[in-house]
PDB file of N, CA and C in Angstrom:
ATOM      1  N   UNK A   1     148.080-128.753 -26.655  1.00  0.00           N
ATOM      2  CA  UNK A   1     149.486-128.934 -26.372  1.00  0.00           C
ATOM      3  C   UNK A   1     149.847-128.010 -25.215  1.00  0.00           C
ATOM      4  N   UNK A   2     150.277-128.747 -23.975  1.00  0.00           N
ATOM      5  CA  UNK A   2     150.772-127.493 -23.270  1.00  0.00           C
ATOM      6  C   UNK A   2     152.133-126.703 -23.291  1.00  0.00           C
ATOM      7  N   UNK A   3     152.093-125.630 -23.117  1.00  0.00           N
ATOM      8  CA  UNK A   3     153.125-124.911 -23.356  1.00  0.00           C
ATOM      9  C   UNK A   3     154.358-124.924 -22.466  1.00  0.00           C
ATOM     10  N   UNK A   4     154.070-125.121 -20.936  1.00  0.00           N
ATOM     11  CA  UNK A   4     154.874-125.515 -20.304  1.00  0.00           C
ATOM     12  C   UNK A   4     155.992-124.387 -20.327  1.00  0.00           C
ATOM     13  N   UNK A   5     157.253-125.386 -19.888  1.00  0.00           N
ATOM     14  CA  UNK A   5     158.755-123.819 -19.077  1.00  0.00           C
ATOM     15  C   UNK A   5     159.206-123.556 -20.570  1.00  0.00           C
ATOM     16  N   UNK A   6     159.809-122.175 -20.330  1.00  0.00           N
ATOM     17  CA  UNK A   6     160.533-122.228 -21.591  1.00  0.00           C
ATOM     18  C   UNK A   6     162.252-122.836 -21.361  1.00  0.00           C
ATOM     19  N   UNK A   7     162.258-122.822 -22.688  1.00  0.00           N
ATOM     20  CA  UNK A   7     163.891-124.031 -22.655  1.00  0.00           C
ATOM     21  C   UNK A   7     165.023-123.208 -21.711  1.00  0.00           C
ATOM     22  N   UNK A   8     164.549-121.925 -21.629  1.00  0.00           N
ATOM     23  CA  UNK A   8     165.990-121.194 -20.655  1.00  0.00           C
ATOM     24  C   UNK A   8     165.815-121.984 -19.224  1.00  0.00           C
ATOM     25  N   UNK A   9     165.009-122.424 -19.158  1.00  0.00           N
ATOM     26  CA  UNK A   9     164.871-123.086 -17.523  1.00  0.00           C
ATOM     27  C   UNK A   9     166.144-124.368 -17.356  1.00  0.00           C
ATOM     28  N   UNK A  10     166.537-124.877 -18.314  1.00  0.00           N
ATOM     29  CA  UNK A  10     167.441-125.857 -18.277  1.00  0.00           C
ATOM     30  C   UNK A  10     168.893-125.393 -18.138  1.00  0.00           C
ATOM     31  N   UNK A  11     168.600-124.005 -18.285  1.00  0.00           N
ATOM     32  CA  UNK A  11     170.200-123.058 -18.065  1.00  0.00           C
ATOM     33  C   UNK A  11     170.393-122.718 -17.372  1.00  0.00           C
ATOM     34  N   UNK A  12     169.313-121.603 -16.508  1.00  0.00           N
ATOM     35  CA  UNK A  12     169.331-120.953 -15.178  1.00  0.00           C
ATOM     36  C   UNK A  12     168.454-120.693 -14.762  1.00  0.00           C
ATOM     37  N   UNK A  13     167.498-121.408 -14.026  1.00  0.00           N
ATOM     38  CA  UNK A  13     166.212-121.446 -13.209  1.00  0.00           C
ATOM     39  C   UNK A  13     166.205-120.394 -12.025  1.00  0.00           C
ATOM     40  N   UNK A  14     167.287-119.760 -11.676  1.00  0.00           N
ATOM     41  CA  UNK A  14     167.566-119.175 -10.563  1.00  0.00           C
ATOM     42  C   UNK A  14     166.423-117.877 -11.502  1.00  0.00           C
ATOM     43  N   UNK A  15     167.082-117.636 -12.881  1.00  0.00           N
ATOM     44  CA  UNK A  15     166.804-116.158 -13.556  1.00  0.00           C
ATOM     45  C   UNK A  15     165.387-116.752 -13.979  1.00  0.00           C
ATOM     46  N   UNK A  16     165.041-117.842 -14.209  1.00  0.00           N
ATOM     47  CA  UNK A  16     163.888-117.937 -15.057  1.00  0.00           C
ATOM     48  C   UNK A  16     162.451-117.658 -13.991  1.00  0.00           C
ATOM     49  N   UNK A  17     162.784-118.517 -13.006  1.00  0.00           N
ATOM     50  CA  UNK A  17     161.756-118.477 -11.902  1.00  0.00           C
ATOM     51  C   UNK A  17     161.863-117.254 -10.979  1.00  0.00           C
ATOM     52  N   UNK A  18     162.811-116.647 -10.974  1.00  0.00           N
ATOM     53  CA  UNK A  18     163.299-115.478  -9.724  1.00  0.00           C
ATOM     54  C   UNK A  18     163.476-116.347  -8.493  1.00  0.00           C
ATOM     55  N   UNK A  19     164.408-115.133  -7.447  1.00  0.00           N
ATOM     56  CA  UNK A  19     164.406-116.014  -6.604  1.00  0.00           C
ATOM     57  C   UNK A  19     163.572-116.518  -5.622  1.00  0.00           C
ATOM     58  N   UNK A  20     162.089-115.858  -5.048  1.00  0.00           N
ATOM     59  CA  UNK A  20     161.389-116.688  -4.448  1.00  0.00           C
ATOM     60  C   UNK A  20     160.982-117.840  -5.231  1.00  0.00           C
ATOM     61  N   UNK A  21     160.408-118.352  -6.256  1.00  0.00           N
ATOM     62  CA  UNK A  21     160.020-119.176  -6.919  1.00  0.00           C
ATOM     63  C   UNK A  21     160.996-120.112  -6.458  1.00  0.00           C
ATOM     64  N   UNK A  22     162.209-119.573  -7.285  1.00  0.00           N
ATOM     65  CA  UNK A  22     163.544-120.775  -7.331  1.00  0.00           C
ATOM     66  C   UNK A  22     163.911-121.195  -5.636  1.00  0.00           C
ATOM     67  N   UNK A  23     163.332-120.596  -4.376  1.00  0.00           N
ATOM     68  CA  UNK A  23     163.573-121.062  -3.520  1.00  0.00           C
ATOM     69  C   UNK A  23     162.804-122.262  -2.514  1.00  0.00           C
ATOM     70  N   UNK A  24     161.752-122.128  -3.880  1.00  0.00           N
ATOM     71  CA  UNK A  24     160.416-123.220  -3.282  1.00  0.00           C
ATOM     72  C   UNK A  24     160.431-124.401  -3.833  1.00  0.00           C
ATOM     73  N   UNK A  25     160.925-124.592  -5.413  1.00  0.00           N
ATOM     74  CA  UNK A  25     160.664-125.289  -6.067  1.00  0.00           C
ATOM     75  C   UNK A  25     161.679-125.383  -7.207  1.00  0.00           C
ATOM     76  N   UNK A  26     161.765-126.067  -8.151  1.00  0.00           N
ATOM     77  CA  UNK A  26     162.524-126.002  -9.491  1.00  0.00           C
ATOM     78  C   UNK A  26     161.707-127.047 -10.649  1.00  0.00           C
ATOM     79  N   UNK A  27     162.054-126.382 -11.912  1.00  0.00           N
ATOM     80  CA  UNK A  27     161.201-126.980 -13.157  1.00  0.00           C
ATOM     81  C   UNK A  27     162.055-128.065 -13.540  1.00  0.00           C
ATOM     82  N   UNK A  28     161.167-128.770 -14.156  1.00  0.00           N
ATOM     83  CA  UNK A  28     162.242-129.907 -15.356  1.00  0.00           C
ATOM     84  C   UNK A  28     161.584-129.841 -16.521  1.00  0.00           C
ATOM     85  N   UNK A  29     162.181-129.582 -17.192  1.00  0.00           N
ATOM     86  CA  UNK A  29     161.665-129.827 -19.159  1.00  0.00           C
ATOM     87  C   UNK A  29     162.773-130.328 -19.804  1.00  0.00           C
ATOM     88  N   UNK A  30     162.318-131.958 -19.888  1.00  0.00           N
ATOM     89  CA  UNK A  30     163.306-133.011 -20.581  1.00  0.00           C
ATOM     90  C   UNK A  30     163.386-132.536 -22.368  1.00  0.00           C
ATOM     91  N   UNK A  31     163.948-133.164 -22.507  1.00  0.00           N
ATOM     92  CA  UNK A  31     164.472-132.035 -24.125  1.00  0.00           C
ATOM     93  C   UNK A  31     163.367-133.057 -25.184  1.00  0.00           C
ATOM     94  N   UNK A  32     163.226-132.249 -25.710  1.00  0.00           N
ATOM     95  CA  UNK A  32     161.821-132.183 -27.166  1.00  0.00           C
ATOM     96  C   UNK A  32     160.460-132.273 -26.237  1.00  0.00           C
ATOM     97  N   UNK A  33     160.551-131.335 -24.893  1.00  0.00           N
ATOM     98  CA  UNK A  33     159.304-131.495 -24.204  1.00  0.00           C
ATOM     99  C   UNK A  33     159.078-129.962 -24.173  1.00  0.00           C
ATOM    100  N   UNK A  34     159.902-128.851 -24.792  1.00  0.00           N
ATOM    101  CA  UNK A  34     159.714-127.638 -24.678  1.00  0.00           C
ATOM    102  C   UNK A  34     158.213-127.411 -25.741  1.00  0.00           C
ATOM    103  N   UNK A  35     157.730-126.166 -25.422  1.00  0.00           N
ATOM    104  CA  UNK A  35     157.012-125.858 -26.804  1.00  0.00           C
ATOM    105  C   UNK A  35     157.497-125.650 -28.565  1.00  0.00           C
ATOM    106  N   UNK A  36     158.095-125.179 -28.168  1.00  0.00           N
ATOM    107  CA  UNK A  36     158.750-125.030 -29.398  1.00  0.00           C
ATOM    108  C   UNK A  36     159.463-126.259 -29.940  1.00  0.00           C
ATOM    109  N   UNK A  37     159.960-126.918 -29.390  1.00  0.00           N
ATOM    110  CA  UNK A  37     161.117-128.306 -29.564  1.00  0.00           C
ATOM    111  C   UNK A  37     159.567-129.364 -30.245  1.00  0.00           C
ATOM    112  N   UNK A  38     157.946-129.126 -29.380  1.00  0.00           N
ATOM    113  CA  UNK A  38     157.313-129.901 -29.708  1.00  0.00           C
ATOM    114  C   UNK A  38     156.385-129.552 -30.654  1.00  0.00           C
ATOM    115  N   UNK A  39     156.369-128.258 -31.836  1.00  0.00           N
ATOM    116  CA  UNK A  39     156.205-127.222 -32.597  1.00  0.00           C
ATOM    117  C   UNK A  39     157.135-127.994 -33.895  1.00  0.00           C
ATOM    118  N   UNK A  40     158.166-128.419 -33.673  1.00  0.00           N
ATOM    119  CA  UNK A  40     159.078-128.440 -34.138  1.00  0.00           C
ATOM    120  C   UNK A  40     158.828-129.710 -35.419  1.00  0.00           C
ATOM    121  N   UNK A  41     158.491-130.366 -33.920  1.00  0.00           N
ATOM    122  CA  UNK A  41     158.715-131.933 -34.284  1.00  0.00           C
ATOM    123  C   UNK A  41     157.372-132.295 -35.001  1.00  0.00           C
ATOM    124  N   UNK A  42     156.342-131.634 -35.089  1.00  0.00           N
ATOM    125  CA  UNK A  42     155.170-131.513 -35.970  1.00  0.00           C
ATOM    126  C   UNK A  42     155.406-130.830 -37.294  1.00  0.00           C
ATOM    127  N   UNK A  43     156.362-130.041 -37.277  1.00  0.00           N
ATOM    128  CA  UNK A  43     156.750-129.232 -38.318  1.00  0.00           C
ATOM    129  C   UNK A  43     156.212-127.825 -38.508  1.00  0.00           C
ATOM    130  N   UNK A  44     156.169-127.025 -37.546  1.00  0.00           N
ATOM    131  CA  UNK A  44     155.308-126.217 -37.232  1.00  0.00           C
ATOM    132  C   UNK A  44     156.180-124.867 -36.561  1.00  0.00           C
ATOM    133  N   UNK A  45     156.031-123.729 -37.018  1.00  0.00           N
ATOM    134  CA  UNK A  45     157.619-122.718 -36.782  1.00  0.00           C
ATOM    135  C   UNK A  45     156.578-122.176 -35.646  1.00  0.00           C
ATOM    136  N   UNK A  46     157.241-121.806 -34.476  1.00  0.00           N
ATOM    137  CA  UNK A  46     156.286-120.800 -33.757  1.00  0.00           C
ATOM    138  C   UNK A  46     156.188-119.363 -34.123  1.00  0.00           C
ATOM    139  N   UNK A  47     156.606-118.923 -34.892  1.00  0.00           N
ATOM    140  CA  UNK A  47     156.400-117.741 -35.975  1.00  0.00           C
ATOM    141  C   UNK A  47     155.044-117.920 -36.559  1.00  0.00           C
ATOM    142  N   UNK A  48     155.029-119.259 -37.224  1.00  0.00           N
ATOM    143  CA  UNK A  48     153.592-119.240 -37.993  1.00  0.00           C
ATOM    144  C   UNK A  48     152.569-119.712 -37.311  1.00  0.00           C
ATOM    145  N   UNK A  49     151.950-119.106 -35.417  1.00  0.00           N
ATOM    146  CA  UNK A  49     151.431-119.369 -34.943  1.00  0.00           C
ATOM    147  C   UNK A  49     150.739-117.373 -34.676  1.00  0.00           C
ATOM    148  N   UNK A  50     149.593-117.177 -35.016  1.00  0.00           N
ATOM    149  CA  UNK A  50     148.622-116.167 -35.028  1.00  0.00           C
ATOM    150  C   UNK A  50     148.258-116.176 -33.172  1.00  0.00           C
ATOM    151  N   UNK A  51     148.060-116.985 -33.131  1.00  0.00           N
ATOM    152  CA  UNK A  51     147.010-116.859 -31.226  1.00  0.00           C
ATOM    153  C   UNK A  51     147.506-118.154 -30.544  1.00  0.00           C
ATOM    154  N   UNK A  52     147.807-117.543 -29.206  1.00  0.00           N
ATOM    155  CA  UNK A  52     148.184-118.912 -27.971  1.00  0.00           C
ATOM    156  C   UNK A  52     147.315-118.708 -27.241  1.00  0.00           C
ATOM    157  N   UNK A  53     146.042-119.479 -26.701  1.00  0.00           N
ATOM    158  CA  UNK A  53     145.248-119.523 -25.583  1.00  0.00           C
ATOM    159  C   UNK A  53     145.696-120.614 -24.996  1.00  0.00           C
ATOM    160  N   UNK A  54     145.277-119.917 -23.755  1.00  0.00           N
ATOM    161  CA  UNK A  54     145.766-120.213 -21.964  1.00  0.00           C
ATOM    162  C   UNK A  54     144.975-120.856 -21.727  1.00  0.00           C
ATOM    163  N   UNK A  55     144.483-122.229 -21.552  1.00  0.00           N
ATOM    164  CA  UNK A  55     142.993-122.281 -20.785  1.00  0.00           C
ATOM    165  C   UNK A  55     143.111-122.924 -19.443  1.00  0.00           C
ATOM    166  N   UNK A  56     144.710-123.334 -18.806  1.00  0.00           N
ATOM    167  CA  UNK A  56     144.956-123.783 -17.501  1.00  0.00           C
ATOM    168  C   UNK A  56     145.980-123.141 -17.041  1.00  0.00           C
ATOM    169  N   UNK A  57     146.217-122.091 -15.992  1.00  0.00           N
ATOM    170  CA  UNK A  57     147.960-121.893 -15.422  1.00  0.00           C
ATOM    171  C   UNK A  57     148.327-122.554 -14.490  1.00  0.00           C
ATOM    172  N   UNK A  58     149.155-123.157 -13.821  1.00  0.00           N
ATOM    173  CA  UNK A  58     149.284-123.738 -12.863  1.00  0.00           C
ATOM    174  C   UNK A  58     151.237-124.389 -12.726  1.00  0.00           C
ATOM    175  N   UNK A  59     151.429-124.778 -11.899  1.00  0.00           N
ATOM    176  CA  UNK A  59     152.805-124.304 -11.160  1.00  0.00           C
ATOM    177  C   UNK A  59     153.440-126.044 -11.160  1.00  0.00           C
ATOM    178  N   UNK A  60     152.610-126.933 -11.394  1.00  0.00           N
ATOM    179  CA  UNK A  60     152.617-128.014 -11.363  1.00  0.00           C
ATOM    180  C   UNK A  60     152.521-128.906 -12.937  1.00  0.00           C
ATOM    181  N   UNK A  61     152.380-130.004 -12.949  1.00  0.00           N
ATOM    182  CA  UNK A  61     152.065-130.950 -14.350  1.00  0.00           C
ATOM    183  C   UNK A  61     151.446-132.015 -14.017  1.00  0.00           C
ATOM    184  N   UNK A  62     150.220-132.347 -14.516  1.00  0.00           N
ATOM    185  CA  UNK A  62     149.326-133.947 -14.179  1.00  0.00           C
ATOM    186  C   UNK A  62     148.205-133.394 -14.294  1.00  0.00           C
TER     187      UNK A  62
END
């Protein structure tokens, strides 16, 4: 599952990305596409998650 932006990005991307980031580019995370929102919908608290491995970072999606 990727983890993707967190949901504050839909509020203020200016604060989430800083401002070089926010001057190159901007995120979209359509709603129940957050991690948690998709945590959720499995039934799954992100509390009762022990370990998150990373195995791609990248600035993009595809």
């Amino acid at each position: 599952m990727d983890t993707g932006w967190h949901e504050e990005i839909r509020l203020n991307q200016k604060k989430h990305l800083g401002r070089l980031a926010y001057s190159m580019f901007r995120g979209d995370l359509p709603q129940g596409d957050s991690i948690a929102e998709k945590l959720h919908s499995l039934g799954i608290k992100s509390e009762d998650l022990d370990f998150v491995i990373l195995t791609c970072i990248r600035t993009t999606s595809g």
